[in-house]
Protein backbone atom coordinates (compact mmCIF):
# COMPACT_ATOMS: atom_id res chain seq x y z
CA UNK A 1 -0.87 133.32 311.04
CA UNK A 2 2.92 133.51 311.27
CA UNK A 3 4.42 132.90 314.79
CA UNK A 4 5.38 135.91 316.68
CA UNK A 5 8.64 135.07 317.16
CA UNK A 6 9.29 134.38 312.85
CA UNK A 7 12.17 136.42 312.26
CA UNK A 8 11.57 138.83 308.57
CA UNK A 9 13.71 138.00 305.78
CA UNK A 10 16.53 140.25 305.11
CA UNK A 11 15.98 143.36 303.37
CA UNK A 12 12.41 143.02 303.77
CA UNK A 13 11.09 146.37 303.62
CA UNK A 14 7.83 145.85 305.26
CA UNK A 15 9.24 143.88 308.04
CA UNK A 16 8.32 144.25 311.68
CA UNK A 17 11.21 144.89 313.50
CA UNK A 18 9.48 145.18 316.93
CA UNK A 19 9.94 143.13 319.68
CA UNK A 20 7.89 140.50 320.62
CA UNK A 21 6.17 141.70 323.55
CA UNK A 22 5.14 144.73 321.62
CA UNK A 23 3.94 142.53 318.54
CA UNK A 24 1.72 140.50 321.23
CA UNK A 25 0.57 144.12 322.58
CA UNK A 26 -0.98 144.92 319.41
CA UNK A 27 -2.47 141.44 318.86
CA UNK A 28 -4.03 141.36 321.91
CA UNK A 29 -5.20 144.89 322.03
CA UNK A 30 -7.09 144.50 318.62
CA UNK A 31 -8.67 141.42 319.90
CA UNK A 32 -10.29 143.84 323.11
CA UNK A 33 -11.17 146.36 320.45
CA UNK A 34 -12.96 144.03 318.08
CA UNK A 35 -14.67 142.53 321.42
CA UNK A 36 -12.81 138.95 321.08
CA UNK A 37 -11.74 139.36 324.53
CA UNK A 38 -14.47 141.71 326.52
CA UNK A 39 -14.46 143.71 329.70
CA UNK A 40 -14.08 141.48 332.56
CA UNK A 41 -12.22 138.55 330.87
CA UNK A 42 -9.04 137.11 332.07
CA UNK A 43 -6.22 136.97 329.84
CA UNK A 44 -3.69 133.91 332.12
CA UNK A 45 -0.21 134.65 330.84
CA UNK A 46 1.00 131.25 330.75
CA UNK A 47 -2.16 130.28 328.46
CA UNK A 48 -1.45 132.79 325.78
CA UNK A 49 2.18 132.47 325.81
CA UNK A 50 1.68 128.87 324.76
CA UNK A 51 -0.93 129.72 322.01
CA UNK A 52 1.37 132.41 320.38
CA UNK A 53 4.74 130.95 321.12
CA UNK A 54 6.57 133.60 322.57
CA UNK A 55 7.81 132.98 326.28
CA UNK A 56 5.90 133.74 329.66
CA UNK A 57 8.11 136.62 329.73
CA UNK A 58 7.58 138.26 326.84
CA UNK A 59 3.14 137.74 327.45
CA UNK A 60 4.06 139.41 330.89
CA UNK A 61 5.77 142.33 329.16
CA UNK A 62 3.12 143.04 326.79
CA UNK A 63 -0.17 142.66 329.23
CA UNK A 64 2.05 145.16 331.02
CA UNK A 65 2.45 147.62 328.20
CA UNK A 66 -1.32 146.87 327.88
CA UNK A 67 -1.88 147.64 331.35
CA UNK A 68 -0.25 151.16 331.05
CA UNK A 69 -2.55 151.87 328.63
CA UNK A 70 -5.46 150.53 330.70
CA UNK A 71 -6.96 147.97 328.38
CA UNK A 72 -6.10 145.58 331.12
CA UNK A 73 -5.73 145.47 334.76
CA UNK A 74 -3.76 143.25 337.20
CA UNK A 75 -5.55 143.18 340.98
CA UNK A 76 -2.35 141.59 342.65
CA UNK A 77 1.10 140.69 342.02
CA UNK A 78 0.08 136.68 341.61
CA UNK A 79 -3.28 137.38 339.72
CA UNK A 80 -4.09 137.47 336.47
CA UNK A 81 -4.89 140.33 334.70
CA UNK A 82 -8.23 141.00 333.51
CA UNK A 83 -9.91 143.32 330.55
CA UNK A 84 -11.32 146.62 331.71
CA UNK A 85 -11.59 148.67 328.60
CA UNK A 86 -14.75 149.13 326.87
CA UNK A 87 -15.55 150.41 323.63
CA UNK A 88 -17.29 154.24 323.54
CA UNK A 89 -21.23 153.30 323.14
């Protein structure tokens, strides 16, 4: 798997322009989908940031995008935020 943060070749036509934060969103939200990471698991910011080489920064940014769309949750401002979605039985 390419690093997050690999920049497309120019004039690449199926290139992913997005930023990173939004690229780790939809890594990390197909990993809750496909039940990798399941409800009540904690996702620490500072370990995934270090397995997908992106910055703290940029994990914090898309848990938060995550958040709004409640596949996580955060229970305080210093804890770490934790899966709550579940798939539809």
């Amino acid at each position: 798997m390419a690093d997050i943060s690999d920049l497309p070749m120019l004039h690449d036509i199926d290139a992913d322009y997005s930023p990173q934060y939004v690229k780790l969103a939809r890594i990390l939200r197909g990993k809750i989908e496909s039940g990798r990471y399941r409800q009540g698991d904690i996702l620490p910011a500072a370990d995934l940031a270090s397995r997908y080489k992106v910055s703290v920064r940029v994990t914090c940014n898309a848990l938060a995008m995550l958040a709004a769309n409640r596949y996580v949750s955060r229970p305080g401002a210093f804890r770490s935020y934790r899966v709550i979605w579940q798939a539809d039985a």
